[in-house]
C-alpha atoms as a PDB file:
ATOM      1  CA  UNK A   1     -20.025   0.238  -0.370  1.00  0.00           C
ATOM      2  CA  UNK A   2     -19.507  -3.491  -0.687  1.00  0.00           C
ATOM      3  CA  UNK A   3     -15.730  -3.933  -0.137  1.00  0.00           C
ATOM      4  CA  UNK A   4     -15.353  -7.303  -0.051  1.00  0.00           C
ATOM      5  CA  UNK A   5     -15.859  -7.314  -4.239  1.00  0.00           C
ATOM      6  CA  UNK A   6     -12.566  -6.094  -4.696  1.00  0.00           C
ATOM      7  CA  UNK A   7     -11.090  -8.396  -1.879  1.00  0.00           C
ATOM      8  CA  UNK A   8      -9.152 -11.364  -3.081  1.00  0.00           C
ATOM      9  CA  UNK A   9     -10.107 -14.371  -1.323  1.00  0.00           C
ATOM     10  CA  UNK A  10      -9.959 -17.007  -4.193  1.00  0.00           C
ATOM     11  CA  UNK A  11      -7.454 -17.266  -7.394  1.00  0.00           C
ATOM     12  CA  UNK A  12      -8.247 -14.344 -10.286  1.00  0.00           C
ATOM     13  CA  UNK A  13      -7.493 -14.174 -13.644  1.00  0.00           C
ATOM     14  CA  UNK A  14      -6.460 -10.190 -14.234  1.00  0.00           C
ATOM     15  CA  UNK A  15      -7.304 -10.426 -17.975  1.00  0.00           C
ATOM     16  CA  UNK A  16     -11.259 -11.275 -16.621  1.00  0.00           C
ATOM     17  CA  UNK A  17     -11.139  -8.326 -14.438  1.00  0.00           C
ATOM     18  CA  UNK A  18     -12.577  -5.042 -14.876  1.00  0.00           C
ATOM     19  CA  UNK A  19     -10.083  -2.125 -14.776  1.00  0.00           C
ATOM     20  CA  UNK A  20     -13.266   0.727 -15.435  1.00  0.00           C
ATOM     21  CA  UNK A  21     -15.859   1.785 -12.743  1.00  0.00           C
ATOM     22  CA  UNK A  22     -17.342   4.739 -11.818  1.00  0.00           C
ATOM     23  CA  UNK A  23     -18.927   6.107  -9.180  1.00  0.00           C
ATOM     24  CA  UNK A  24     -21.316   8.658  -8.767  1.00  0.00           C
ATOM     25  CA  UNK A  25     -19.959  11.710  -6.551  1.00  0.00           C
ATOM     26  CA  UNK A  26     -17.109   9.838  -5.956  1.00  0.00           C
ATOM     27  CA  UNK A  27     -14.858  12.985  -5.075  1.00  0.00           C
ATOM     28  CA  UNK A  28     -17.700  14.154  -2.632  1.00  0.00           C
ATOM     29  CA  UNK A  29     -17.871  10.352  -0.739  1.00  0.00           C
ATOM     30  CA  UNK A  30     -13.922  10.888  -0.584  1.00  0.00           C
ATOM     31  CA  UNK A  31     -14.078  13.640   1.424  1.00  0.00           C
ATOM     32  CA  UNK A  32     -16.017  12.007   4.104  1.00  0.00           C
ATOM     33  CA  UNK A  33     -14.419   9.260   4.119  1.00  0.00           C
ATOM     34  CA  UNK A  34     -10.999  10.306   4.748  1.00  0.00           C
ATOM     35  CA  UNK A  35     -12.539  12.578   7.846  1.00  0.00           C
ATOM     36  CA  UNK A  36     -13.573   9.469   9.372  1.00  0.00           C
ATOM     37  CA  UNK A  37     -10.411   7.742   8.508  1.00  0.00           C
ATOM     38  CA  UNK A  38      -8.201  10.795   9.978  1.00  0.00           C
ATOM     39  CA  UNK A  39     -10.705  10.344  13.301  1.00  0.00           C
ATOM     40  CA  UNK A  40      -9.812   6.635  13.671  1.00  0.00           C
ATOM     41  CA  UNK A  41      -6.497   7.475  13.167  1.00  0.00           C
ATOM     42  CA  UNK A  42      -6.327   9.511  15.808  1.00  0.00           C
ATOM     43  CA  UNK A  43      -8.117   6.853  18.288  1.00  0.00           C
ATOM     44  CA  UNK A  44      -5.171   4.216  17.019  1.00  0.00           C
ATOM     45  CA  UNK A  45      -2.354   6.817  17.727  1.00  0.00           C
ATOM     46  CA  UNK A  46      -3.733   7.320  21.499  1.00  0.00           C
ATOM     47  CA  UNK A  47      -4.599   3.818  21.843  1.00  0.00           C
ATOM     48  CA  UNK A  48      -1.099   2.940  21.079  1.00  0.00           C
ATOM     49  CA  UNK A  49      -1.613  -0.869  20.079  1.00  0.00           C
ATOM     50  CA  UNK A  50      -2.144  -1.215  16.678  1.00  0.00           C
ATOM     51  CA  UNK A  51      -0.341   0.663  13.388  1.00  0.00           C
ATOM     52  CA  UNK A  52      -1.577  -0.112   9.601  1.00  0.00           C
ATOM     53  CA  UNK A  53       0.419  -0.560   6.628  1.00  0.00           C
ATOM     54  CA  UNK A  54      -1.241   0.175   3.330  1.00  0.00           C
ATOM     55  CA  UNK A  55       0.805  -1.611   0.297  1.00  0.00           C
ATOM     56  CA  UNK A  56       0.382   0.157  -2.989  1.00  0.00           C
ATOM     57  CA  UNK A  57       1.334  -1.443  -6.516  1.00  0.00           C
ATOM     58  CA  UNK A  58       0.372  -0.833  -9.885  1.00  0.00           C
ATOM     59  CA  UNK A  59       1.605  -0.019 -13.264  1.00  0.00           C
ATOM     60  CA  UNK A  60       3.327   2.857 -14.157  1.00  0.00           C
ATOM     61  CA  UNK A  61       0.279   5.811 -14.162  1.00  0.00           C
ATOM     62  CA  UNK A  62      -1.635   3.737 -11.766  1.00  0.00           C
ATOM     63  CA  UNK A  63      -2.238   6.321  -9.666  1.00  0.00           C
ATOM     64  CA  UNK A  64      -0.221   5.444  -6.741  1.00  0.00           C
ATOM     65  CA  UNK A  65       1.121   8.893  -5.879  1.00  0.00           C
ATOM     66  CA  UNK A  66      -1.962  11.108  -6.249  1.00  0.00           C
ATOM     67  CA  UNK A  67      -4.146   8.270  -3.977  1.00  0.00           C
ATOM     68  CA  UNK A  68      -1.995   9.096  -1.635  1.00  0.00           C
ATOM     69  CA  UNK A  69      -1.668  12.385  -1.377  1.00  0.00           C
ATOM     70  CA  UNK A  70      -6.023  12.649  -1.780  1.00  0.00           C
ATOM     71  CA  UNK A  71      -6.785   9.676   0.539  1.00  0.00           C
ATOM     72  CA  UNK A  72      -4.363  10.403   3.610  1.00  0.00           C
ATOM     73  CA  UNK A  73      -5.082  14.425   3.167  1.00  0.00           C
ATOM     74  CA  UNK A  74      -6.993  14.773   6.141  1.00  0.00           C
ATOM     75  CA  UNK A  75      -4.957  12.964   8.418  1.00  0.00           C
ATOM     76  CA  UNK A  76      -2.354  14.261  11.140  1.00  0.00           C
ATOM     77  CA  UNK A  77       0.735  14.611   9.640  1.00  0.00           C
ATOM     78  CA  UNK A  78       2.365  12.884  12.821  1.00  0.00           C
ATOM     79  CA  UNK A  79      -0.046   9.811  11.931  1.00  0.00           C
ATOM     80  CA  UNK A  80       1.305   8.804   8.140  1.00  0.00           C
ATOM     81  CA  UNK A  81       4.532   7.780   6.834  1.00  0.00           C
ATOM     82  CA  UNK A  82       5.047   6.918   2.933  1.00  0.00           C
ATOM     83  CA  UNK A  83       7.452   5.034   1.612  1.00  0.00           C
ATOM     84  CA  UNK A  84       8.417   5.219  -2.033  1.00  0.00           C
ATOM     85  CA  UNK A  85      10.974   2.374  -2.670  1.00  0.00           C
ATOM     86  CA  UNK A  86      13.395   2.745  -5.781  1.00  0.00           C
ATOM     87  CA  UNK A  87      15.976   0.635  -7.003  1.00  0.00           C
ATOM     88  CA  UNK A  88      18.139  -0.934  -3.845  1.00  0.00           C
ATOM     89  CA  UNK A  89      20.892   1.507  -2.506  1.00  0.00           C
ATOM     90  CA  UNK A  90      24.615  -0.271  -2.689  1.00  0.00           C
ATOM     91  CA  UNK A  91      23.734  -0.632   1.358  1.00  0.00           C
ATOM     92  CA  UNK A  92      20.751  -2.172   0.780  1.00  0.00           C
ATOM     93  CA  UNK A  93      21.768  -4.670  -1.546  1.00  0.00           C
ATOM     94  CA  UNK A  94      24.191  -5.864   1.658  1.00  0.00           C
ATOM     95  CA  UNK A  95      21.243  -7.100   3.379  1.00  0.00           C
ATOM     96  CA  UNK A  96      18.310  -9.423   2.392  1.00  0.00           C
ATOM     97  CA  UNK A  97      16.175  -8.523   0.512  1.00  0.00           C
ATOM     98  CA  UNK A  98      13.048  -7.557   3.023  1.00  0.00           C
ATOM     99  CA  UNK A  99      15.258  -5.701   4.880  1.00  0.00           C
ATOM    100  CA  UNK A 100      14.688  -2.236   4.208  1.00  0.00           C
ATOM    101  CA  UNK A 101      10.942  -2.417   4.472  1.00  0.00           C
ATOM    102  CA  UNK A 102      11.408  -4.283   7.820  1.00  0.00           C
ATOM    103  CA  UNK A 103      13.110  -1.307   9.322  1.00  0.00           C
ATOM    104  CA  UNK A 104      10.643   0.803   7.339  1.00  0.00           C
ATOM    105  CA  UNK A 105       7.247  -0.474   9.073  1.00  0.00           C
ATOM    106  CA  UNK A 106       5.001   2.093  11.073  1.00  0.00           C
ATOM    107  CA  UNK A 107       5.231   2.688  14.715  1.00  0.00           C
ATOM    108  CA  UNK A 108       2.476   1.813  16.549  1.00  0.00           C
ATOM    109  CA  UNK A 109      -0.768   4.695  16.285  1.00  0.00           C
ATOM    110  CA  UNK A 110       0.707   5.288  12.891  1.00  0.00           C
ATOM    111  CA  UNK A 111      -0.589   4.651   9.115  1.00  0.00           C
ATOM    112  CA  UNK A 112       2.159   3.825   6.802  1.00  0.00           C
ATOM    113  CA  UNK A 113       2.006   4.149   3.172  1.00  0.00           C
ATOM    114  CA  UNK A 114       4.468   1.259   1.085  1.00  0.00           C
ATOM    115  CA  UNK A 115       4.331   3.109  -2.743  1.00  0.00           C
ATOM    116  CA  UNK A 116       5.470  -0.061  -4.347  1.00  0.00           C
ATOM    117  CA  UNK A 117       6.657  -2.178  -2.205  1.00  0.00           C
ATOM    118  CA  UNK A 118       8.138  -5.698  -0.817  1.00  0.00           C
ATOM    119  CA  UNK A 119       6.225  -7.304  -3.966  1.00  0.00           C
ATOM    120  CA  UNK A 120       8.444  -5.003  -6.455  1.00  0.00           C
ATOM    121  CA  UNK A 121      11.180  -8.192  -5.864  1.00  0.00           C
ATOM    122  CA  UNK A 122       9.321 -10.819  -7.067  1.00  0.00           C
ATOM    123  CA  UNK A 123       7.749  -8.722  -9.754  1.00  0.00           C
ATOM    124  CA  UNK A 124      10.304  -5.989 -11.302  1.00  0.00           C
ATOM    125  CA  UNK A 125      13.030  -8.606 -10.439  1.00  0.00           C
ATOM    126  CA  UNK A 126      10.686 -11.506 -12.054  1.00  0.00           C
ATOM    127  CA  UNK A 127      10.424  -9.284 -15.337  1.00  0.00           C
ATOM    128  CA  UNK A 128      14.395  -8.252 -15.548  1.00  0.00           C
ATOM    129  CA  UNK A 129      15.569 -11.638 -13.177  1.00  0.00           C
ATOM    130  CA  UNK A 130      19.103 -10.104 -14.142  1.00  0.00           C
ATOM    131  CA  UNK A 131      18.560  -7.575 -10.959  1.00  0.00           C
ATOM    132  CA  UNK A 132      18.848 -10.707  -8.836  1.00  0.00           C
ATOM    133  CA  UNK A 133      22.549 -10.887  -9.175  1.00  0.00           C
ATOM    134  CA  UNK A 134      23.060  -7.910  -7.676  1.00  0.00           C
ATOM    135  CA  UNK A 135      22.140  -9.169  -4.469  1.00  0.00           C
ATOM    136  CA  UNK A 136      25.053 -11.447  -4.403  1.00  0.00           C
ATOM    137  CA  UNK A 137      23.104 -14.878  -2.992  1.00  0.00           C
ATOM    138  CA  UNK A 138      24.965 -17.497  -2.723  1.00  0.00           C
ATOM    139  CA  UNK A 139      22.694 -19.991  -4.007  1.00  0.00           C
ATOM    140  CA  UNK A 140      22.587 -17.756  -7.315  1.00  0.00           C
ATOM    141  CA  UNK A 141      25.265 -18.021  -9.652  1.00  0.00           C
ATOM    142  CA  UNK A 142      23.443 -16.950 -12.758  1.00  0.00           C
ATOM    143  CA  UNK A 143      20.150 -16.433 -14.331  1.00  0.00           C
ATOM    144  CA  UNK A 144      19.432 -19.932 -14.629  1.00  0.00           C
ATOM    145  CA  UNK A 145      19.146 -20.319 -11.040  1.00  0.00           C
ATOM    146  CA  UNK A 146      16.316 -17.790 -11.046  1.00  0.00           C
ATOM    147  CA  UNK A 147      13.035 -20.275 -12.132  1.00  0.00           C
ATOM    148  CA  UNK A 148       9.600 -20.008 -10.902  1.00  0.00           C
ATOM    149  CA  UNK A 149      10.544 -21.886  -7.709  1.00  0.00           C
ATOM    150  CA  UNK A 150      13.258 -18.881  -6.534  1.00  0.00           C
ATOM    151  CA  UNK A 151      10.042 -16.730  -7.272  1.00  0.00           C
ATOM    152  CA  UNK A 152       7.939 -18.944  -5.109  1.00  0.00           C
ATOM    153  CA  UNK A 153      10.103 -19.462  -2.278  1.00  0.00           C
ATOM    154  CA  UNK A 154      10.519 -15.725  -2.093  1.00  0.00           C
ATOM    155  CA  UNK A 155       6.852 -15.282  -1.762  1.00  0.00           C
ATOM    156  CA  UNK A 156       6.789 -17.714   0.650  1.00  0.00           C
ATOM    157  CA  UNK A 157       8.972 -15.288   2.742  1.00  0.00           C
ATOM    158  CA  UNK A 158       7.224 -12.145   2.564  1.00  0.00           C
ATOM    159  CA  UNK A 159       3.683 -14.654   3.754  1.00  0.00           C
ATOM    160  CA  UNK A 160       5.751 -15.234   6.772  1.00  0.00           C
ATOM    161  CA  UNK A 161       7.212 -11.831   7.116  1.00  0.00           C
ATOM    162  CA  UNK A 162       3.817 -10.514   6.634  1.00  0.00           C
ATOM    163  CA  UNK A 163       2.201 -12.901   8.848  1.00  0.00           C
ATOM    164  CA  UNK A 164       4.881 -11.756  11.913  1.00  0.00           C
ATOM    165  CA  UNK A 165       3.649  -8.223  11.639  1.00  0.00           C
ATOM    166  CA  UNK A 166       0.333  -8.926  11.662  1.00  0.00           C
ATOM    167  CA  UNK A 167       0.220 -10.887  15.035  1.00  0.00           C
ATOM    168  CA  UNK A 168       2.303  -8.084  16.313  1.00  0.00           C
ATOM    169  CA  UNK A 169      -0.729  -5.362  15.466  1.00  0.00           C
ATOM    170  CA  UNK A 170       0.262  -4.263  12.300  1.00  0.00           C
ATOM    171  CA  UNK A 171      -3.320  -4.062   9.971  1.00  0.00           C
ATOM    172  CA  UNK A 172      -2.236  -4.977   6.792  1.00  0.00           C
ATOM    173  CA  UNK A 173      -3.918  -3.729   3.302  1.00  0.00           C
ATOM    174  CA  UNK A 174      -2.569  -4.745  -0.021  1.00  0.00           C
ATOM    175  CA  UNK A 175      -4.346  -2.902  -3.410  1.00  0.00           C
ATOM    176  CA  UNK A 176      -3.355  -3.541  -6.663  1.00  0.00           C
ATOM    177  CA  UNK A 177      -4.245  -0.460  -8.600  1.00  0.00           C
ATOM    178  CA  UNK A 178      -5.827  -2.505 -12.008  1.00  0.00           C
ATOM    179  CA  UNK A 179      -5.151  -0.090 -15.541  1.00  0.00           C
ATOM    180  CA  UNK A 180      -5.290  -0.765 -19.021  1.00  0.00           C
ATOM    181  CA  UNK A 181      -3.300  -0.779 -21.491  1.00  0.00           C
ATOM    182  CA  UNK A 182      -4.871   1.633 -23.038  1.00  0.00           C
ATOM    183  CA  UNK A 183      -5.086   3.985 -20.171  1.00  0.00           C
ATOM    184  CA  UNK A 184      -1.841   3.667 -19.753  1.00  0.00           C
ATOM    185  CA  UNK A 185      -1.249   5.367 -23.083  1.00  0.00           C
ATOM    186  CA  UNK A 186      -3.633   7.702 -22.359  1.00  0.00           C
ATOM    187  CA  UNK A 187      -2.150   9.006 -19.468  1.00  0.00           C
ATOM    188  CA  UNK A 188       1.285   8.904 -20.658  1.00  0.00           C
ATOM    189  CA  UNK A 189       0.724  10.956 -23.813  1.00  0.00           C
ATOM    190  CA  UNK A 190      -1.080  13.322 -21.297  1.00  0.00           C
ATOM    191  CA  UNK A 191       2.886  13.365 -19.345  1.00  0.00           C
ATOM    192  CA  UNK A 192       4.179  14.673 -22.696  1.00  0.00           C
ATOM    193  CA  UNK A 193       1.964  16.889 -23.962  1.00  0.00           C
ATOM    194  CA  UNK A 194       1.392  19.153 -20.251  1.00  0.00           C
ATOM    195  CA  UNK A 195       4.404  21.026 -19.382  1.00  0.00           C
ATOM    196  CA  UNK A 196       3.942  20.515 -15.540  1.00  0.00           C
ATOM    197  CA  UNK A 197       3.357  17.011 -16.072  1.00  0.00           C
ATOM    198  CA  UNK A 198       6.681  15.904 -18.854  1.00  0.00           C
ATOM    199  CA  UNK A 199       8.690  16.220 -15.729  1.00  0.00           C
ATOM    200  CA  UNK A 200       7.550  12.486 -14.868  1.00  0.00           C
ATOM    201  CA  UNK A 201       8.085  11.128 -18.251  1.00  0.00           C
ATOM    202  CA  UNK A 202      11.459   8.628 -19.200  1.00  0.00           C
ATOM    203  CA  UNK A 203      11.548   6.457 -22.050  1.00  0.00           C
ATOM    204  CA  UNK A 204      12.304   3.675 -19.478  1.00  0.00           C
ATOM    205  CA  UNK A 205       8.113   4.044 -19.018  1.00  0.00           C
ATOM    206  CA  UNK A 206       8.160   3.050 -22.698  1.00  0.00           C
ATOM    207  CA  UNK A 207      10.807   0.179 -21.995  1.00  0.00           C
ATOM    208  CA  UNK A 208       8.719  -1.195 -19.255  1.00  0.00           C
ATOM    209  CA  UNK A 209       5.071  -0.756 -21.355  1.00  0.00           C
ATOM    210  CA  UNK A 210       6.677  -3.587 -24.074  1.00  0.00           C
ATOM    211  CA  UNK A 211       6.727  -5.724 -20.675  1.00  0.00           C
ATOM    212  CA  UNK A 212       3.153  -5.352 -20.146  1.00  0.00           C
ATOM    213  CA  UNK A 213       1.743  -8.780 -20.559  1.00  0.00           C
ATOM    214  CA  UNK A 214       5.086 -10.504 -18.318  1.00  0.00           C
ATOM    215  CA  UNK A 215       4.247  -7.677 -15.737  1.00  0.00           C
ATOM    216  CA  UNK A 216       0.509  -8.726 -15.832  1.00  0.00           C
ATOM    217  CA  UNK A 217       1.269 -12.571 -15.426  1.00  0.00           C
ATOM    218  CA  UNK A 218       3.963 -11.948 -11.957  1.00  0.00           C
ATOM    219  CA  UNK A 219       1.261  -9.750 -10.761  1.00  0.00           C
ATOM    220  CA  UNK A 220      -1.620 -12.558 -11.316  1.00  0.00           C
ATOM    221  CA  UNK A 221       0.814 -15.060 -10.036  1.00  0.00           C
ATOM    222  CA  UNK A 222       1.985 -13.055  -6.487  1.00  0.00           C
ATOM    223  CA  UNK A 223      -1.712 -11.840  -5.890  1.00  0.00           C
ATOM    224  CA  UNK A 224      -3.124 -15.562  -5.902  1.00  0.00           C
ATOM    225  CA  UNK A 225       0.055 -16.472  -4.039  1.00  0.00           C
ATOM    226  CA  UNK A 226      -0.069 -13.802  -1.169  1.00  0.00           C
ATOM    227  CA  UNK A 227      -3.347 -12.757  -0.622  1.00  0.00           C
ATOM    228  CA  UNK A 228      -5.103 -13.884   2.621  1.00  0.00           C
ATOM    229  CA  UNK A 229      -6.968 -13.024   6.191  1.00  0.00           C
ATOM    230  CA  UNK A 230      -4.405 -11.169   7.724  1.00  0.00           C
ATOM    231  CA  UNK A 231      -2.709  -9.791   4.250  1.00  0.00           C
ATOM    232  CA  UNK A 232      -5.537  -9.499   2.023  1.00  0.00           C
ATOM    233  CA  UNK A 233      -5.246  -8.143  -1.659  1.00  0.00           C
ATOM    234  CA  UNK A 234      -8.103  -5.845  -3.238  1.00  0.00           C
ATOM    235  CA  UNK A 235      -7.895  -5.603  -6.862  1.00  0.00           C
ATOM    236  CA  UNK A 236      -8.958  -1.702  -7.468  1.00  0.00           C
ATOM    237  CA  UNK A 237     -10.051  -0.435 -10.996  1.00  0.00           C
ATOM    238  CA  UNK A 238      -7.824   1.690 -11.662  1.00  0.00           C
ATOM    239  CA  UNK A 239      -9.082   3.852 -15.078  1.00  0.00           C
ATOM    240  CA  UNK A 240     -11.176   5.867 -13.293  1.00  0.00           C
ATOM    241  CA  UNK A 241      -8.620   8.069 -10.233  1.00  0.00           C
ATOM    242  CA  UNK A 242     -11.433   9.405  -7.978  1.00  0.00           C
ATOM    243  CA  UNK A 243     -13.388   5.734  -7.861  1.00  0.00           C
ATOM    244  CA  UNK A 244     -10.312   4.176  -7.334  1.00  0.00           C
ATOM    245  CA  UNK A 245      -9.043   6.611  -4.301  1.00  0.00           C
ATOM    246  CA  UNK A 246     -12.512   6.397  -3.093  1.00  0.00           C
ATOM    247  CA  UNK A 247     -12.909   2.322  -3.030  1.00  0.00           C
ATOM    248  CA  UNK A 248      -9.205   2.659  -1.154  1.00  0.00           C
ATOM    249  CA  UNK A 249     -10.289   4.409   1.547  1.00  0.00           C
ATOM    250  CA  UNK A 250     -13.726   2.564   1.979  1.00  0.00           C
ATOM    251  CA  UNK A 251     -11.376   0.019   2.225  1.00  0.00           C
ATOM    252  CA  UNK A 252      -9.313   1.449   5.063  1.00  0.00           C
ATOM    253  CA  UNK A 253     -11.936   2.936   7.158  1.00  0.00           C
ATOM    254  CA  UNK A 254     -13.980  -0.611   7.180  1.00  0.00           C
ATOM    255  CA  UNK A 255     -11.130  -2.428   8.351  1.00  0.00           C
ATOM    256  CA  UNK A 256     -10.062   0.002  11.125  1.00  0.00           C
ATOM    257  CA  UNK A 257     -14.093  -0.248  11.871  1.00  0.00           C
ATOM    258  CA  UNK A 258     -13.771  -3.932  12.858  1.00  0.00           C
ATOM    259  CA  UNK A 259     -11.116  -2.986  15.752  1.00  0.00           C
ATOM    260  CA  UNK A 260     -13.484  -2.444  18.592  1.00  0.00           C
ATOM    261  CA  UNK A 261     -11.156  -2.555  20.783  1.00  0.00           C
ATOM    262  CA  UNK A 262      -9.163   0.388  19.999  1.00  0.00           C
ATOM    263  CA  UNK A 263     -10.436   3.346  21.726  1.00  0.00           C
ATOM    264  CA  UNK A 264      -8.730   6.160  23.612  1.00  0.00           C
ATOM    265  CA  UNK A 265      -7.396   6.042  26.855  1.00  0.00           C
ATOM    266  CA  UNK A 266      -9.110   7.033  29.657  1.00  0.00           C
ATOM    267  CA  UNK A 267      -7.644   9.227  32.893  1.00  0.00           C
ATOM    268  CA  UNK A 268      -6.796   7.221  35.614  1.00  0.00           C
ATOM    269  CA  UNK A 269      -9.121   8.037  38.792  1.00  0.00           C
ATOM    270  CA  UNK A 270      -6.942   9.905  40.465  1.00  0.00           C
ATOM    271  CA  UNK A 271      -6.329  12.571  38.239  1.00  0.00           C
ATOM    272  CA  UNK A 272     -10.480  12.666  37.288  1.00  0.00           C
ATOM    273  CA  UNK A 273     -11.120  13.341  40.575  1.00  0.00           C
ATOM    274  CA  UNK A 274      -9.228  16.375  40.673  1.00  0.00           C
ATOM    275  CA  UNK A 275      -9.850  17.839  37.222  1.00  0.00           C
ATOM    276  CA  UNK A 276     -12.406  20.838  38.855  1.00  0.00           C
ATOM    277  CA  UNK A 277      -9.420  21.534  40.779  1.00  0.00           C
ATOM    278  CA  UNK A 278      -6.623  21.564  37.833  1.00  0.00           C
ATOM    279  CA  UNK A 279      -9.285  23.870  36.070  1.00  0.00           C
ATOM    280  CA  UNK A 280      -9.411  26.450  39.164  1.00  0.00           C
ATOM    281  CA  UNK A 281      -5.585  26.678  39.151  1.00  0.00           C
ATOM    282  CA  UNK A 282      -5.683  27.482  35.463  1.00  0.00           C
ATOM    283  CA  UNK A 283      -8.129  29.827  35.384  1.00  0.00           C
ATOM    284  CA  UNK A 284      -6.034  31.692  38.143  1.00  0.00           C
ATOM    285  CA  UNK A 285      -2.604  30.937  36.538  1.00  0.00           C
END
């Protein structure tokens, strides 16, 4: 699979791009894939060097939370994390405003899942700017304060933050999961009419769907903003679950691919030389 299609290395305009593809078998191709990607993850948990952080956004119904739970099925529990981030905590608010994803990020050997993420303050907060206040900045006295240039600078800040973690070894992958409108609908009907799916339904979904076209321009806006070597963005079609799960994971097992330098450990000489023995003891433990 070509990956680099859905890699964002020049300015997009979301309206232009395709939310619908489909591939063939695309269920089947998943389940290889994430073998391989639970095999590598493995090697990076013994090599001890290097974690990943996988960033997930998307519109409500995207398909953030069953990705997740088909991509990463395969892999050692001790070797993924998620993170779903709500609405800051009163604690939360007291620090800044990367804070609680700082202290979130992966130990090394370790895949960690962000399901929405960092970006959710300079999108939600972009769409309803009156969330801002509760962070009680000094510079901000009021919504007027809150222009495209607050939104920039903050952007600015999660480059560098992102950039940090990067040269320390974290492998960062950023995928916007791309749905339509009328998708959307789709699936949200769906969430009222099956009784083990109405559980996930609030009319808040229906508050946020009349923001659709302000939620479409912040996410155009932070993708061309924010996307780059060591962050990159990958704009996923998003209509379609099992080619969008599959294109993820393509996506994570090339990039762990290119670290040739992460392979297991080997014994130290001393203890090869006496493996024969260690075996007789065992054998006549």
């Amino acid at each position: 699979m070509n990956i680099d299609q859905y890699k964002i290395s020049k300015k997009i305009n979301l309206a232009q791009t395709t939310t619908f593809k489909e591939i063939e078998d695309a269920k089947e191709k998943l389940k290889q894939v994430r073998r391989k990607i639970s095999e590598l993850q493995d090697t990076m948990y013994a090599h001890g060097k290097y974690n990943m952080l996988i960033c997930l956004q998307g519109m409500d119904t995207s398909g953030k939370d069953s990705l997740v739970r088909e991509v990463f099925k395969d892999v050692n529990a001790r070797g993924v994390v998620v993170h779903s981030f709500k609405a800051p905590t009163s604690a939360e608010l007291k620090h800044d405003f990367l804070w609680r994803h700082y202290v979130a990020l992966p130990m090394r050997g370790k895949i960690c899942v962000f399901n929405r993420t960092h970006y959710e303050n300079v999108l939600v907060t972009r769409v309803h700017p009156e969330y801002i206040l509760g962070e009680n900045i000094p510079s901000v006295t009021g919504l007027d304060d809150l222009d495209d240039a607050f939104y920039h600078k903050r952007m600015e800040r999660i480059v560098n933050f992102e950039e940090h973690i990067a040269e320390s070894g974290t492998i960062i992958l950023k995928f916007f999961l791309h749905l339509s409108k009328d998708e959307q609908k789709r699936r949200l009907l769906r969430r009222l009419r099956k009784k083990n799916k109405n559980w996930k339904f609030s009319k808040d979904d229906l508050n946020e769907r009349k923001s659709w076209d302000a939620y479409q321009e912040c996410y155009e806006d932070a993708i061309n903003r924010t996307s780059n070597d060591f962050a990159p963005w990958y704009i996923v079609p998003a209509d379609d679950k099992a080619t969008s799960r599959l294109i993820v994971a393509e996506s994570i097992l090339q990039s762990l691919k290119k670290y040739k330098d992460m392979v297991e450990p080997t014994l130290d000489e001393e203890t090869l030389s006496h493996l024969d023995e260690f075996e007789r003891q065992l054998k006549n433990d």
